[in-house]
PDB file of N, CA and C in Angstrom:
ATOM      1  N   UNK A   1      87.185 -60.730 -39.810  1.00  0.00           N
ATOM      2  CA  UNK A   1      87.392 -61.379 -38.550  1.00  0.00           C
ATOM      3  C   UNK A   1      88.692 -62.177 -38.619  1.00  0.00           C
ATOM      4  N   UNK A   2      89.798 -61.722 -37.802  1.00  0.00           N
ATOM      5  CA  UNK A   2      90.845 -62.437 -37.739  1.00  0.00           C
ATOM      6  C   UNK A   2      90.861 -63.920 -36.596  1.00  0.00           C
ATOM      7  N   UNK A   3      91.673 -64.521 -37.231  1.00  0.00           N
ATOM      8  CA  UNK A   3      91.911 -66.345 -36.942  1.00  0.00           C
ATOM      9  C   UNK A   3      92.185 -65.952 -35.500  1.00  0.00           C
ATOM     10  N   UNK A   4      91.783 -67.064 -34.682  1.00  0.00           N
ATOM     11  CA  UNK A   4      92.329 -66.976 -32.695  1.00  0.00           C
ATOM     12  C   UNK A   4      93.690 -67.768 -33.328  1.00  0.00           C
ATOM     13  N   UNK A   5      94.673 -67.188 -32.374  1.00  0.00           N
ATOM     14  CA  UNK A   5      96.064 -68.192 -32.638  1.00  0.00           C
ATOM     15  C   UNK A   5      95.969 -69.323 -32.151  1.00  0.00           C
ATOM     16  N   UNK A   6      95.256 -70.407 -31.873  1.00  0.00           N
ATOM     17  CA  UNK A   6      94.838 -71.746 -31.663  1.00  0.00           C
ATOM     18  C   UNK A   6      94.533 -72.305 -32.977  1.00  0.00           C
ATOM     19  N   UNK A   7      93.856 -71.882 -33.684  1.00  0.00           N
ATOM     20  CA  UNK A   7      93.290 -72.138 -34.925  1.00  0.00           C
ATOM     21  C   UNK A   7      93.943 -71.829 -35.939  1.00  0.00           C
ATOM     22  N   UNK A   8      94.911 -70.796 -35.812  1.00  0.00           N
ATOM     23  CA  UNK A   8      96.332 -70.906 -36.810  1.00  0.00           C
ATOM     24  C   UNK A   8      97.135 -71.354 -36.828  1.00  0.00           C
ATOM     25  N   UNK A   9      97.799 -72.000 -35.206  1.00  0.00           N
ATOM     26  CA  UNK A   9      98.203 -72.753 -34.717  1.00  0.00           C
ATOM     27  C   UNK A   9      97.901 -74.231 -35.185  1.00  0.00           C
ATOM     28  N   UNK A  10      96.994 -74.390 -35.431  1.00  0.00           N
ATOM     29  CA  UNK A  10      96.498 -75.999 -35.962  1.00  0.00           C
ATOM     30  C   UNK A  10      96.627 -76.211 -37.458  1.00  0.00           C
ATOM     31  N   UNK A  11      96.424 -75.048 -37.791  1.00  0.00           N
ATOM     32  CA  UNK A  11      96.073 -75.094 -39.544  1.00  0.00           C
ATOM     33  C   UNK A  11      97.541 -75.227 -39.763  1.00  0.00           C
ATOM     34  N   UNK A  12      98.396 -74.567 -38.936  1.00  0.00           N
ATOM     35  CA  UNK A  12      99.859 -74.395 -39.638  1.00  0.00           C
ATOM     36  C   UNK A  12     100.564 -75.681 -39.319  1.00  0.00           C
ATOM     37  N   UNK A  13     100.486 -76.572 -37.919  1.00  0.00           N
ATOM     38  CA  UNK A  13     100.895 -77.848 -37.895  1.00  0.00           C
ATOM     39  C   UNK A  13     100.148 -79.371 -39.041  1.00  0.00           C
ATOM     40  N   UNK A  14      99.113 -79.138 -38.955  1.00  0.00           N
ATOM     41  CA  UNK A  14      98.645 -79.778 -40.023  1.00  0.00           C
ATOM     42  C   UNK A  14      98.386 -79.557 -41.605  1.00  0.00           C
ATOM     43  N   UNK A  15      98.758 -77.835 -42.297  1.00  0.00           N
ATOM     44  CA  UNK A  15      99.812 -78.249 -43.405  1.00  0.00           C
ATOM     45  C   UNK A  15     100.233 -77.605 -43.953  1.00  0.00           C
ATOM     46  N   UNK A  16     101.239 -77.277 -42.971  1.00  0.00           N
ATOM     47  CA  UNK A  16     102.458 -76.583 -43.072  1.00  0.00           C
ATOM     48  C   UNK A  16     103.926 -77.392 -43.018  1.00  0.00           C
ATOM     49  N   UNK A  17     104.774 -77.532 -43.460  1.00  0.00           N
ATOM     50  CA  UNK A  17     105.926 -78.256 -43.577  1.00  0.00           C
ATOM     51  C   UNK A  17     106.738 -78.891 -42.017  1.00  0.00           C
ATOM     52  N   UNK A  18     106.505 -77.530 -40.888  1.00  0.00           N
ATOM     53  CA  UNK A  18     106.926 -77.240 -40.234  1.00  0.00           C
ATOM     54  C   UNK A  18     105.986 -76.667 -39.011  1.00  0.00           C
ATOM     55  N   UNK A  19     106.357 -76.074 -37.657  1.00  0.00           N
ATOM     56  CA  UNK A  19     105.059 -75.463 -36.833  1.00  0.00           C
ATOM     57  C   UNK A  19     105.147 -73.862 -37.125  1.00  0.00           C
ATOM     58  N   UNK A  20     106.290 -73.269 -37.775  1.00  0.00           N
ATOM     59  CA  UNK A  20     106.770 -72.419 -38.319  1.00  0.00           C
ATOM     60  C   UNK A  20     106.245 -71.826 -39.635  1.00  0.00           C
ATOM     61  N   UNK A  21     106.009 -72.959 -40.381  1.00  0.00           N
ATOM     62  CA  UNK A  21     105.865 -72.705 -41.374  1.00  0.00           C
ATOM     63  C   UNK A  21     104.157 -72.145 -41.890  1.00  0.00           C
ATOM     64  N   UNK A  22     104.134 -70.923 -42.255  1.00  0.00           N
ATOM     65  CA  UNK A  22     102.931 -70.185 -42.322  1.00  0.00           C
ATOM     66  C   UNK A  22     102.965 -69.057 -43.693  1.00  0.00           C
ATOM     67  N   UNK A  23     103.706 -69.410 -44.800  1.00  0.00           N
ATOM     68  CA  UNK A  23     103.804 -68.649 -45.591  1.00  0.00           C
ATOM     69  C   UNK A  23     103.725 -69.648 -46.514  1.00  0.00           C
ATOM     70  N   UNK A  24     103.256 -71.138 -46.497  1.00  0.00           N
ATOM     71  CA  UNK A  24     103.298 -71.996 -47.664  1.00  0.00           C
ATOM     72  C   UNK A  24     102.148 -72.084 -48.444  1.00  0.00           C
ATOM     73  N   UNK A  25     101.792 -72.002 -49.787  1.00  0.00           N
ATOM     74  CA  UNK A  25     100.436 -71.960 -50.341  1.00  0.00           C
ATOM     75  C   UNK A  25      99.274 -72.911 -49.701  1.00  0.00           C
ATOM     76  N   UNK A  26      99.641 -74.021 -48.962  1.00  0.00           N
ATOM     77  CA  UNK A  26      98.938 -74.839 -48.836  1.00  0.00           C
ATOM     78  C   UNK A  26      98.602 -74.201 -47.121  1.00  0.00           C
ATOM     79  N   UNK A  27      99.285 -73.690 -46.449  1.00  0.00           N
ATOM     80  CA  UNK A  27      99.043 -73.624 -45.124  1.00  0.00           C
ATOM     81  C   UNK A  27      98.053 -71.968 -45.433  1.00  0.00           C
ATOM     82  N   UNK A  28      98.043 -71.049 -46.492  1.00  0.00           N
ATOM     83  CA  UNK A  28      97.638 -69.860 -46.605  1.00  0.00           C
ATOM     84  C   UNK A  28      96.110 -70.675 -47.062  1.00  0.00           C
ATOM     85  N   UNK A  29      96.052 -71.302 -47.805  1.00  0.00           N
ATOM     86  CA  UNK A  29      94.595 -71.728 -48.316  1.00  0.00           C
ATOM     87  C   UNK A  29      93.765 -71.975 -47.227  1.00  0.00           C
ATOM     88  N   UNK A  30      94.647 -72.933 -46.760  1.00  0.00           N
ATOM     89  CA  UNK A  30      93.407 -73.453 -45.666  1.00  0.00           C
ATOM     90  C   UNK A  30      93.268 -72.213 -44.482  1.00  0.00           C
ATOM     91  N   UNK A  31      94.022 -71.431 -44.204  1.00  0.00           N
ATOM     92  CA  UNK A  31      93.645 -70.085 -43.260  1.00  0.00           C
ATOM     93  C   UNK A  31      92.222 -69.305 -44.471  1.00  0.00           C
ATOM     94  N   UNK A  32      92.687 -69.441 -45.410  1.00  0.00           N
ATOM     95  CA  UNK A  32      91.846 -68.294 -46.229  1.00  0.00           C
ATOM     96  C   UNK A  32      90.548 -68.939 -46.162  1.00  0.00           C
ATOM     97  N   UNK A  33      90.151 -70.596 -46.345  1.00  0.00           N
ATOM     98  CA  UNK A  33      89.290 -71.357 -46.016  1.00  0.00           C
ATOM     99  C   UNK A  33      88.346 -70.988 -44.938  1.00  0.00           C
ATOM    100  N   UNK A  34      89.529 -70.740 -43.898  1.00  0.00           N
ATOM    101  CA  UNK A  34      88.112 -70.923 -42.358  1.00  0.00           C
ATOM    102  C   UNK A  34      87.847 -69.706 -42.268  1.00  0.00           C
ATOM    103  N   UNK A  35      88.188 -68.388 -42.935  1.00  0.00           N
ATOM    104  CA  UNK A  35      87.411 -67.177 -42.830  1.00  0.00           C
ATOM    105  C   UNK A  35      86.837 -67.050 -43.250  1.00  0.00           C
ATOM    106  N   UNK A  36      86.825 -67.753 -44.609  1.00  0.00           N
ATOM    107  CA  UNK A  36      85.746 -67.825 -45.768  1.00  0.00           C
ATOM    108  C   UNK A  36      84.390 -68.311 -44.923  1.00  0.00           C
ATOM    109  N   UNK A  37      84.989 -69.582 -44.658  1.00  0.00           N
ATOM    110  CA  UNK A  37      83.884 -70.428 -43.345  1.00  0.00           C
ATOM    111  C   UNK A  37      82.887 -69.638 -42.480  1.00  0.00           C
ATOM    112  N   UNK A  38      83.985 -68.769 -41.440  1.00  0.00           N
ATOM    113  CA  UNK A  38      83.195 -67.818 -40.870  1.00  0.00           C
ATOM    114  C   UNK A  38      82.629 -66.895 -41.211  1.00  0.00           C
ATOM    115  N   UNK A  39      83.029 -66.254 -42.084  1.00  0.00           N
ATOM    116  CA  UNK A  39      82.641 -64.893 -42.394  1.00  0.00           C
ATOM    117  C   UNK A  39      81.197 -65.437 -43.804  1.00  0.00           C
ATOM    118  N   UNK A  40      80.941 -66.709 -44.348  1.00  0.00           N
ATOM    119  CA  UNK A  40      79.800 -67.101 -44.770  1.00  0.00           C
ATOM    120  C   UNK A  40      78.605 -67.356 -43.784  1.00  0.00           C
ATOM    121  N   UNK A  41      79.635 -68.367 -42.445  1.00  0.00           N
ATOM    122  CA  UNK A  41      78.046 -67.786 -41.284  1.00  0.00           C
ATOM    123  C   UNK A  41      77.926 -66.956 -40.682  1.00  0.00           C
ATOM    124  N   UNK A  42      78.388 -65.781 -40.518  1.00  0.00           N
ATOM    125  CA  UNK A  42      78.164 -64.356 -40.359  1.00  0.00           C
ATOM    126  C   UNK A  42      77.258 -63.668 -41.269  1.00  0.00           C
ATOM    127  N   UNK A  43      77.836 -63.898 -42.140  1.00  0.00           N
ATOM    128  CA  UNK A  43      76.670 -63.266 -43.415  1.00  0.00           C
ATOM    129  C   UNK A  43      75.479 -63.953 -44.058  1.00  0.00           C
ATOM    130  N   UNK A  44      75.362 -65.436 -42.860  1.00  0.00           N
ATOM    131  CA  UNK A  44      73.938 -65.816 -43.439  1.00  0.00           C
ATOM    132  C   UNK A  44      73.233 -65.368 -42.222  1.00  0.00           C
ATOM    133  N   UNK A  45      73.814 -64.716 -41.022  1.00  0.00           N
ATOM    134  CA  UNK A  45      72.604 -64.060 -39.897  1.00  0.00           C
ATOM    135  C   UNK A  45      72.448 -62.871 -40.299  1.00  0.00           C
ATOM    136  N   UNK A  46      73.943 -61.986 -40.804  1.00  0.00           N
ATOM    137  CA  UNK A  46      73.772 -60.168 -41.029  1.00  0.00           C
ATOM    138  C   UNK A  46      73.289 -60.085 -42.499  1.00  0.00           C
ATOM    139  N   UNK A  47      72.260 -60.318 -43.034  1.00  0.00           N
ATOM    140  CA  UNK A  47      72.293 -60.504 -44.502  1.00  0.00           C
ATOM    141  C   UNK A  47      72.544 -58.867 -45.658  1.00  0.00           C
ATOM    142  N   UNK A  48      72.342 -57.852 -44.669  1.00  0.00           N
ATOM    143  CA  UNK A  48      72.567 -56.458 -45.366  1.00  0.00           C
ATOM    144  C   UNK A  48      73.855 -56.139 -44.856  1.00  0.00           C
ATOM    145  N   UNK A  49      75.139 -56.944 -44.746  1.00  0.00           N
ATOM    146  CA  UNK A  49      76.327 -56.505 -44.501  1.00  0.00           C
ATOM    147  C   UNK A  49      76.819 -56.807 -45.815  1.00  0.00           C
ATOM    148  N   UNK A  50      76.716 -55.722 -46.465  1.00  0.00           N
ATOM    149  CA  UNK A  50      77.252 -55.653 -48.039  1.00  0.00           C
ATOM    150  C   UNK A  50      78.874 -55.623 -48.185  1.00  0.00           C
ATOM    151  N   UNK A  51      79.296 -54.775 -47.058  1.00  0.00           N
ATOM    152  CA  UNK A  51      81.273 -54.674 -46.899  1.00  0.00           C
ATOM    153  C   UNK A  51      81.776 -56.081 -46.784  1.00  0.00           C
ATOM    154  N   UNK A  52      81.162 -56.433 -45.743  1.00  0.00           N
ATOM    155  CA  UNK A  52      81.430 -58.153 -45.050  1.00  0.00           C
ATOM    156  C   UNK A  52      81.232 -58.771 -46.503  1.00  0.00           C
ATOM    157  N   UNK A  53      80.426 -58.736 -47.766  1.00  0.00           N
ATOM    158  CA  UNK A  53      79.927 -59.504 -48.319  1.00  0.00           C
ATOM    159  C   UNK A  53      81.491 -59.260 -49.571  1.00  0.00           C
ATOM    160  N   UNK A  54      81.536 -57.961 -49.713  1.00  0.00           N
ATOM    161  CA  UNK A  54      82.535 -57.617 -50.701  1.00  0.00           C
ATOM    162  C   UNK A  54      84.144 -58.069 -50.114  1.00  0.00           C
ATOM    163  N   UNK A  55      84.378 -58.189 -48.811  1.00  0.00           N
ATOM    164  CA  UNK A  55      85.925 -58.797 -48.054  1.00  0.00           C
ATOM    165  C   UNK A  55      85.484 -60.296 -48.540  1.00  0.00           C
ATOM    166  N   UNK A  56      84.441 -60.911 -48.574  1.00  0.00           N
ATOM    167  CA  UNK A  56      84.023 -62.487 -48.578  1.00  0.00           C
ATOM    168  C   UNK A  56      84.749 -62.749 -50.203  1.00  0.00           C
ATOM    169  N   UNK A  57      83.901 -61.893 -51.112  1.00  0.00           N
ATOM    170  CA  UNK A  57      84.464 -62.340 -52.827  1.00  0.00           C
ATOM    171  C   UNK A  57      85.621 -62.436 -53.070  1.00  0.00           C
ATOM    172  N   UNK A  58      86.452 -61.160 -51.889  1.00  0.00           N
ATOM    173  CA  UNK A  58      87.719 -60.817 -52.114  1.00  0.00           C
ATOM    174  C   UNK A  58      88.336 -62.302 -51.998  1.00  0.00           C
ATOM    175  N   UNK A  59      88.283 -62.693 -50.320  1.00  0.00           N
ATOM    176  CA  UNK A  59      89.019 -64.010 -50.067  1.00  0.00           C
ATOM    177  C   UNK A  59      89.044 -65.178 -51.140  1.00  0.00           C
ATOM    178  N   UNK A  60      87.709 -65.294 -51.483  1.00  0.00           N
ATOM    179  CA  UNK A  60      87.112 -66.032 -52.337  1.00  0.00           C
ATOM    180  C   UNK A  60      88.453 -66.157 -53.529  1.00  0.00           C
ATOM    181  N   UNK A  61      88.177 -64.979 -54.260  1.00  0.00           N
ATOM    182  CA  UNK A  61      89.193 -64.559 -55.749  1.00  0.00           C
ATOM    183  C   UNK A  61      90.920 -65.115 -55.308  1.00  0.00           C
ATOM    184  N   UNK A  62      91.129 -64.740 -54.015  1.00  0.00           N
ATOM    185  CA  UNK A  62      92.593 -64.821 -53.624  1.00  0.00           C
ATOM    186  C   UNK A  62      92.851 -66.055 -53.543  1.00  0.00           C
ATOM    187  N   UNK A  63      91.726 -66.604 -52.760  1.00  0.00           N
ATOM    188  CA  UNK A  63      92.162 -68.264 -52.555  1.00  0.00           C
ATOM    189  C   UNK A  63      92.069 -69.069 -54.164  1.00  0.00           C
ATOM    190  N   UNK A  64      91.206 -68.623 -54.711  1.00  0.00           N
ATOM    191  CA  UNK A  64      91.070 -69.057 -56.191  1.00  0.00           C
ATOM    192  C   UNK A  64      92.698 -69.207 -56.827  1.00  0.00           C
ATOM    193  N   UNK A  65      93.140 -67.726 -56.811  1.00  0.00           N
ATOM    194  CA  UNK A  65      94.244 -67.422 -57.435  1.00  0.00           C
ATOM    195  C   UNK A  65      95.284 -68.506 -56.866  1.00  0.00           C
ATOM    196  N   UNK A  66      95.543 -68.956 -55.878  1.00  0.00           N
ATOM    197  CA  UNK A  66      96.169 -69.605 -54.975  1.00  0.00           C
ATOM    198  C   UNK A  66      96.399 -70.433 -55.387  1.00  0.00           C
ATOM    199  N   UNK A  67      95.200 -71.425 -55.882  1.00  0.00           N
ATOM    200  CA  UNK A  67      94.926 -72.617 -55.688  1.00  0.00           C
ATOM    201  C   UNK A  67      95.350 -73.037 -57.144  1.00  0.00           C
ATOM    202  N   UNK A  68      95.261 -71.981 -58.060  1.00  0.00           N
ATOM    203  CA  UNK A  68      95.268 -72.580 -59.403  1.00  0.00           C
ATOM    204  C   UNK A  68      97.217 -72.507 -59.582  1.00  0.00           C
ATOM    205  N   UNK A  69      97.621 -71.471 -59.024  1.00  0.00           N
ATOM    206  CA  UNK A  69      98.954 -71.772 -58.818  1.00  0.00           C
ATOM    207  C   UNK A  69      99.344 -72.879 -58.286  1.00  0.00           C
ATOM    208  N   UNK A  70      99.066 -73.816 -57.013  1.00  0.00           N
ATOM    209  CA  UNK A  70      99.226 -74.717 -56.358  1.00  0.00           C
ATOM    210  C   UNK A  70      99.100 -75.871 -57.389  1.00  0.00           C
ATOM    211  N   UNK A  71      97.926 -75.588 -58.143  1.00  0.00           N
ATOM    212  CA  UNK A  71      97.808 -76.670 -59.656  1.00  0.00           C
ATOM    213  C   UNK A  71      98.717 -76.930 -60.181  1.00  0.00           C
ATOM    214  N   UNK A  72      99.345 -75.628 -60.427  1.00  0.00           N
ATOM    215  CA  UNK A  72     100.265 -75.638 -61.380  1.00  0.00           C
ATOM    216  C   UNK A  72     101.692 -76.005 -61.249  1.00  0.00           C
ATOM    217  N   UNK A  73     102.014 -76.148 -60.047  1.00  0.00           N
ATOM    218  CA  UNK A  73     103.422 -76.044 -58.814  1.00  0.00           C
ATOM    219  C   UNK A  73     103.215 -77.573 -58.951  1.00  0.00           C
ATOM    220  N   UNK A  74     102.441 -77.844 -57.926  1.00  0.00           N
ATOM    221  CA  UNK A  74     102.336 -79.187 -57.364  1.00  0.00           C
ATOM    222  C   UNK A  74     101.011 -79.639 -57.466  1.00  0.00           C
ATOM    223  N   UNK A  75     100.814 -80.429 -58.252  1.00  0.00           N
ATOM    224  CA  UNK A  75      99.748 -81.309 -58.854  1.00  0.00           C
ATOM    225  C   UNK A  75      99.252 -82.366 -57.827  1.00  0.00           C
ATOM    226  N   UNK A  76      99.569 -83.208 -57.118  1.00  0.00           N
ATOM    227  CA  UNK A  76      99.482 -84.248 -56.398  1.00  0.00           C
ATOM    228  C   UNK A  76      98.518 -83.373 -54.837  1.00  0.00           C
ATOM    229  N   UNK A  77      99.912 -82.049 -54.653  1.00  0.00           N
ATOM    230  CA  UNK A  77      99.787 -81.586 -53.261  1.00  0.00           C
ATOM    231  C   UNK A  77      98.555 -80.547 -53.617  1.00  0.00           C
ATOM    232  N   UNK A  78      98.240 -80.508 -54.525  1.00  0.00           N
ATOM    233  CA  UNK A  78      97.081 -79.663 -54.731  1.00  0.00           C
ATOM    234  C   UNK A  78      95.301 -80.458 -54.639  1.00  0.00           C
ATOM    235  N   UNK A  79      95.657 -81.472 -55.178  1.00  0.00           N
ATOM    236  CA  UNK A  79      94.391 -82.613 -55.263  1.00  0.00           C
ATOM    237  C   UNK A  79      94.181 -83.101 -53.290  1.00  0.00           C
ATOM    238  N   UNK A  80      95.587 -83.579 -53.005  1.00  0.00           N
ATOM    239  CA  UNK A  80      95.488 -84.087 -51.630  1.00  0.00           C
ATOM    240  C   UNK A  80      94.442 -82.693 -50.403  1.00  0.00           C
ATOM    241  N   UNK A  81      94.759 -81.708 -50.877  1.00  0.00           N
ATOM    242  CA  UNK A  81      94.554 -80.330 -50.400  1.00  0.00           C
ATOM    243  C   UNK A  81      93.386 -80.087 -50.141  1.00  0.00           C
ATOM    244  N   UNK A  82      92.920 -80.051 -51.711  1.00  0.00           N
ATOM    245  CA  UNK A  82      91.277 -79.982 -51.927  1.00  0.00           C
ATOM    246  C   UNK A  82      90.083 -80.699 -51.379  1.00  0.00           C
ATOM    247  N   UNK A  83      90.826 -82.358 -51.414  1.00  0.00           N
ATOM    248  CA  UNK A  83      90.454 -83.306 -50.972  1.00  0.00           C
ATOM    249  C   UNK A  83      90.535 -83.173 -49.187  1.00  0.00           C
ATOM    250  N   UNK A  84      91.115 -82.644 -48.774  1.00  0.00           N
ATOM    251  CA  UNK A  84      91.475 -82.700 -47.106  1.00  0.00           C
ATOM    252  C   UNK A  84      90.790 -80.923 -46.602  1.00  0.00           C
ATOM    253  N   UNK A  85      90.304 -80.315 -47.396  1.00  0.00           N
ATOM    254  CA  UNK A  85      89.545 -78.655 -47.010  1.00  0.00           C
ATOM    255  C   UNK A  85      87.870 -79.188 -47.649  1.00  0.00           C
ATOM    256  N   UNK A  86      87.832 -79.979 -48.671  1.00  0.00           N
ATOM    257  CA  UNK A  86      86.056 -80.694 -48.829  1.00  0.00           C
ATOM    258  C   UNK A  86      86.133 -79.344 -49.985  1.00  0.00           C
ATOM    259  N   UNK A  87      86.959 -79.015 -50.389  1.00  0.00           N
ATOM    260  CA  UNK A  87      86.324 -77.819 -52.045  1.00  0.00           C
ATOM    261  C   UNK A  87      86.064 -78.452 -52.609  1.00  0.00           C
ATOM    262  N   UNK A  88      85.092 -77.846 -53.335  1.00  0.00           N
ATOM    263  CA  UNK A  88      84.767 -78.383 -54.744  1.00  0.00           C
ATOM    264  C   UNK A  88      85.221 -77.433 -56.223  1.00  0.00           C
ATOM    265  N   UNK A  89      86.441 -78.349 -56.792  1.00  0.00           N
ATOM    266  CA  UNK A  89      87.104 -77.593 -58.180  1.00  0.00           C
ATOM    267  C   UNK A  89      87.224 -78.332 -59.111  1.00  0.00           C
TER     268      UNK A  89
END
């Protein structure tokens, strides 16, 4: 399920550098976040949507990968991040 451009629109002004800016690790997380979001309450009504379930791990692994780079980049902007999306790492 792809993002409404309102809601990418928001994610990218609040943290993204810029209103432009949509290719920054921190503005990709939190997009990868709210599908994760949705596509977990989707799959707690469709519970035999096994595809839906295997795109879910995927996001899951990517944002993982993301994030531990973001660790590694920027330490500060990575904690503030986590702290402002409610993960737990």
């Amino acid at each position: 399920m792809p993002l409404r451009k309102e809601v990418k629109q928001e994610l990218t002004t609040k943290f993204g550098r810029d209103e432009q800016d949509t290719g920054s690790t921190a503005v990709q997380v939190a997009m990868l976040t709210q599908r994760i979001n949705d596509l977990s309450g989707h799959l707690q009504l469709h519970k035999k949507d096994h595809h839906g379930r295997r795109g879910l791990l995927t996001m899951v692994g990517r944002r993982k990968r993301m994030l531990s780079y973001l660790e590694k980049t920027d330490y500060e902007g990575y904690k503030a991040l986590i702290a402002e999306l409610g993960l737990r790492r």
